[in-house]
N, C-alpha and C. Protein backbone atom coordinates (compact mmCIF):
# COMPACT_ATOMS: atom_id res chain seq x y z
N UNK A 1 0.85 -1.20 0.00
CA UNK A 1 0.00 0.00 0.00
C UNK A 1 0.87 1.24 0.00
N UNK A 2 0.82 2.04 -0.59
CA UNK A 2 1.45 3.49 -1.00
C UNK A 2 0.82 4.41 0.27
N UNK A 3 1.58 4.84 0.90
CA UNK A 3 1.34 5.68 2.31
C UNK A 3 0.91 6.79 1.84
N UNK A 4 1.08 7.27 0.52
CA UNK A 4 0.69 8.81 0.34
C UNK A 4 -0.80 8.65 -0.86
N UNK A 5 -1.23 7.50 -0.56
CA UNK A 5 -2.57 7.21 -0.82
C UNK A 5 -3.69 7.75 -0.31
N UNK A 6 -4.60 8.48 -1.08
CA UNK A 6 -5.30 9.29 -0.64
C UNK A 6 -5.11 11.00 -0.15
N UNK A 7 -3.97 11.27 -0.06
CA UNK A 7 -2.91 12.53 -0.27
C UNK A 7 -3.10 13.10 -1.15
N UNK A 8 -2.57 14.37 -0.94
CA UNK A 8 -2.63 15.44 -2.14
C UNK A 8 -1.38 16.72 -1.58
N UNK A 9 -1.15 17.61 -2.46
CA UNK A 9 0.04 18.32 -1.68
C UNK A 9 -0.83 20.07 -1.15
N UNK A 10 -2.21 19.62 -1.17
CA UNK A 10 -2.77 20.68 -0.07
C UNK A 10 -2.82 19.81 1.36
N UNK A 11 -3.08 18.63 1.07
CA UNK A 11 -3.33 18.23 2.63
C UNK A 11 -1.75 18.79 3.20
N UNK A 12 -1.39 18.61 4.41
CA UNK A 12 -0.88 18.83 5.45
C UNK A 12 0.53 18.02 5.17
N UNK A 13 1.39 18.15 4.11
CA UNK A 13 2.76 17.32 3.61
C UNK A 13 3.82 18.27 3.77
N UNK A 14 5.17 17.35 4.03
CA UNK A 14 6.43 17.76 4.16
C UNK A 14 7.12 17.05 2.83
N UNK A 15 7.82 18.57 2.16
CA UNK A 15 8.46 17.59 1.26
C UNK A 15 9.89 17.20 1.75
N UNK A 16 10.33 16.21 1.30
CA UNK A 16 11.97 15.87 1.95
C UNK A 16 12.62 15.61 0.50
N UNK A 17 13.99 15.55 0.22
CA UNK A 17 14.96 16.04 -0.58
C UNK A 17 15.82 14.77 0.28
N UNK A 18 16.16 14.10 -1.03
CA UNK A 18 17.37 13.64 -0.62
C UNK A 18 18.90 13.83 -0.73
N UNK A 19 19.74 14.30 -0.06
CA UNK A 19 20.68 15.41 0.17
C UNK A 19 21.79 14.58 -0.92
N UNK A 20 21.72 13.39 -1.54
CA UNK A 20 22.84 12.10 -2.52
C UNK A 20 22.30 12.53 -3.85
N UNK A 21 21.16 12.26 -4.43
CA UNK A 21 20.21 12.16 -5.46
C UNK A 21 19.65 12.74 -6.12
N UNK A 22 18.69 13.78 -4.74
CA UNK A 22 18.23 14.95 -5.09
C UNK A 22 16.45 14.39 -5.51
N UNK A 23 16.09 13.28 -5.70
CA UNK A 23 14.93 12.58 -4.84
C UNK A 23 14.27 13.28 -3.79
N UNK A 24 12.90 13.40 -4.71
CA UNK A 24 11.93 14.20 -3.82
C UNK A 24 10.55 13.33 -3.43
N UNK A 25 10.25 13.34 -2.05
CA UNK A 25 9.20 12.58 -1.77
C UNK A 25 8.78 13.29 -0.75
N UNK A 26 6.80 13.61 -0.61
CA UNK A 26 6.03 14.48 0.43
C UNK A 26 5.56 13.70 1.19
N UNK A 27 5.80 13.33 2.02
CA UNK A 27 5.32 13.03 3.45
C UNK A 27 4.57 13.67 4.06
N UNK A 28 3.28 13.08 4.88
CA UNK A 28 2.12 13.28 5.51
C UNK A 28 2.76 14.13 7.05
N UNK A 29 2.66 15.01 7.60
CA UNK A 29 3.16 15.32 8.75
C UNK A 29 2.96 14.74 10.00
N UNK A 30 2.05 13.51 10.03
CA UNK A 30 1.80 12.82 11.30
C UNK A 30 2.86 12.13 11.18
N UNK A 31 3.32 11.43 10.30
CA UNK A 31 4.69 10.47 10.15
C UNK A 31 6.13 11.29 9.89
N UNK A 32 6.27 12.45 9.44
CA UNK A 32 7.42 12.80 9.96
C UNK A 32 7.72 13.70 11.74
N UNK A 33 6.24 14.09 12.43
CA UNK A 33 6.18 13.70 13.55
C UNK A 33 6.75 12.63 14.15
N UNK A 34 6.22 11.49 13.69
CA UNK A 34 6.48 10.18 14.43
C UNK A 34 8.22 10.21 14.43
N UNK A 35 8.30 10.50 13.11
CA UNK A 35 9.82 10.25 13.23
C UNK A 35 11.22 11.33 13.69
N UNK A 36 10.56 12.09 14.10
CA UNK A 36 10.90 13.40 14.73
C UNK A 36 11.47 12.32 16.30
N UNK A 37 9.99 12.12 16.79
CA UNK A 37 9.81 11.76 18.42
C UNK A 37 10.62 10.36 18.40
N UNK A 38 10.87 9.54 17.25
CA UNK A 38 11.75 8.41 17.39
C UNK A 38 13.31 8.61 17.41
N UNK A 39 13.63 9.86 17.02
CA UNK A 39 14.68 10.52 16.97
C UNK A 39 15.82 10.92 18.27
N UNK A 40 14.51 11.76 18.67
CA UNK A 40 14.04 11.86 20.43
C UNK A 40 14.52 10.93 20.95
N UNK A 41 13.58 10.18 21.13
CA UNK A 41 13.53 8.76 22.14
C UNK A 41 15.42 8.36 21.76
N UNK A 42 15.67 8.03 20.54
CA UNK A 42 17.08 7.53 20.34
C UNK A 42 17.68 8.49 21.07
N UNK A 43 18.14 9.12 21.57
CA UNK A 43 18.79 10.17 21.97
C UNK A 43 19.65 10.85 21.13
N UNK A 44 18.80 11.18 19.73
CA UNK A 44 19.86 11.91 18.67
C UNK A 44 19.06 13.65 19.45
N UNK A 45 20.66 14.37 19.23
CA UNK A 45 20.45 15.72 19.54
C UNK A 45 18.85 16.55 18.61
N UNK A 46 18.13 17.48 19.16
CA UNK A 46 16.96 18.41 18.68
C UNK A 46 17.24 18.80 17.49
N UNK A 47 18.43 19.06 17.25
CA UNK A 47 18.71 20.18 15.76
C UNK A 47 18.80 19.46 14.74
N UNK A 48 19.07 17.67 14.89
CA UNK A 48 18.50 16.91 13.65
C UNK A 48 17.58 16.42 13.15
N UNK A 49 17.57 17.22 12.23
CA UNK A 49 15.96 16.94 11.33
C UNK A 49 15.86 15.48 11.05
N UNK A 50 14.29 15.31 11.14
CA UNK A 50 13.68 13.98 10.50
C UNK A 50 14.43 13.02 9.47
N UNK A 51 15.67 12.34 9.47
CA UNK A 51 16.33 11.80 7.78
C UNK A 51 16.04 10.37 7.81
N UNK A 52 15.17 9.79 7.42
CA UNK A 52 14.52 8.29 6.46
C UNK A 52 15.77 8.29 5.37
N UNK A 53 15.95 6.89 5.19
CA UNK A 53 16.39 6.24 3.98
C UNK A 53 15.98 6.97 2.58
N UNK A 54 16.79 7.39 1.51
CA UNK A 54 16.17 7.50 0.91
C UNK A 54 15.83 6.00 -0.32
N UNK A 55 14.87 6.21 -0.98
CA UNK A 55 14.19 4.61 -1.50
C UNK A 55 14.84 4.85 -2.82
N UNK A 56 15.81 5.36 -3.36
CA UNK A 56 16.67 5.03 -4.55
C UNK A 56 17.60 5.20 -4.27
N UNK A 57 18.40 5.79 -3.77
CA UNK A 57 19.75 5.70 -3.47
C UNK A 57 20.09 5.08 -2.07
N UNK A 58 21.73 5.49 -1.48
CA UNK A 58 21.99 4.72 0.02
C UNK A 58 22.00 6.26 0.57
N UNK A 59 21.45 7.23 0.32
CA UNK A 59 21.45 8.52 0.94
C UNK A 59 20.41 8.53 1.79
N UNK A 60 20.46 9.98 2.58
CA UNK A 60 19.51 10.68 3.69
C UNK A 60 18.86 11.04 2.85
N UNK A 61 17.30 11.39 3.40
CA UNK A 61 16.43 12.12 3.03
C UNK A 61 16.05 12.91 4.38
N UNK A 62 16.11 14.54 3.93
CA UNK A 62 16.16 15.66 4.93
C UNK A 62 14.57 16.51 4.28
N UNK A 63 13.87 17.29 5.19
CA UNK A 63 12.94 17.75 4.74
C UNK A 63 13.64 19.33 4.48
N UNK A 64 12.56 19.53 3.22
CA UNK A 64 12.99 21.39 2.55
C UNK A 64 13.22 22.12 3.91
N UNK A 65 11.62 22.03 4.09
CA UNK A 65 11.70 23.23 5.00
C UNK A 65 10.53 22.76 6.04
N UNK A 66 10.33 22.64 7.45
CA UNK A 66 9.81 21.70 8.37
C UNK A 66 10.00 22.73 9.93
N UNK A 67 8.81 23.10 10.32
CA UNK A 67 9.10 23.46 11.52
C UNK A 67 8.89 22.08 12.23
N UNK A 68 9.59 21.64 13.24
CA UNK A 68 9.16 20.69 14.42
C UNK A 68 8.27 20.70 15.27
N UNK A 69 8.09 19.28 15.91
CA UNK A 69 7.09 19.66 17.34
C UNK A 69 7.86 20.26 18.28
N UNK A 70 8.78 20.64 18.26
CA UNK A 70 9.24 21.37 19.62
C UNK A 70 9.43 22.72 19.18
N UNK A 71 9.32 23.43 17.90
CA UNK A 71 9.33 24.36 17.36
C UNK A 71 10.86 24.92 16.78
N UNK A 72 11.83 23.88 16.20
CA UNK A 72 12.60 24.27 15.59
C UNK A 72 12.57 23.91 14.08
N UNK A 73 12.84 25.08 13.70
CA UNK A 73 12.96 25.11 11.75
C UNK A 73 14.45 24.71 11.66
N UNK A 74 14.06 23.32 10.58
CA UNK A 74 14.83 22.83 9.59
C UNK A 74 14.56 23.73 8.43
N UNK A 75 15.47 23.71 7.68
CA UNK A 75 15.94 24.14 6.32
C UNK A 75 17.22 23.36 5.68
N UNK A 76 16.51 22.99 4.40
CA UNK A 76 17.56 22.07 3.66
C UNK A 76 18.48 23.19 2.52
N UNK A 77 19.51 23.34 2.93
CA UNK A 77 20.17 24.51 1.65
C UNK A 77 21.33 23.63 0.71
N UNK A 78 21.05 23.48 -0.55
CA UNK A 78 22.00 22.91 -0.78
C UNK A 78 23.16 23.54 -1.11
């Protein structure tokens, strides 16, 4: 099943960039939440943004531009 099923890029999406590739994929913001707070829990430091696998290359995928739940802005500059 395709997670961004039923999606559209008005609903409520983060796009992420993969920082190797350059692979773009929008993510639903409840799941880069989730993966924010799994981040957390690992004890990786606040100032790193959300980075998933990206699904074509062996690179990160970082979001454009993403405020957090704790209220810090990511920005991807290449």
């Amino acid at each position: 099943m395709n997670i961004l099923e039923g999606f559209s890029k008005d609903d409520d999406l983060i796009e992420f960039i993969c920082t190797k590739c350059n692979y773009s994929l929008w993510v639903p913001r409840f799941i880069v939440e989730q993966l924010k707070e799994d981040n957390l829990f690992d004890g990786l430091d606040p100032s790193v943004p959300p980075q998933p696998d990206c699904q074509v290359c062996d690179g990160a995928m970082t979001p454009k531009s993403y405020t957090g739940i704790r209220g810090i802005h990511y920005e991807y500059k290449k």
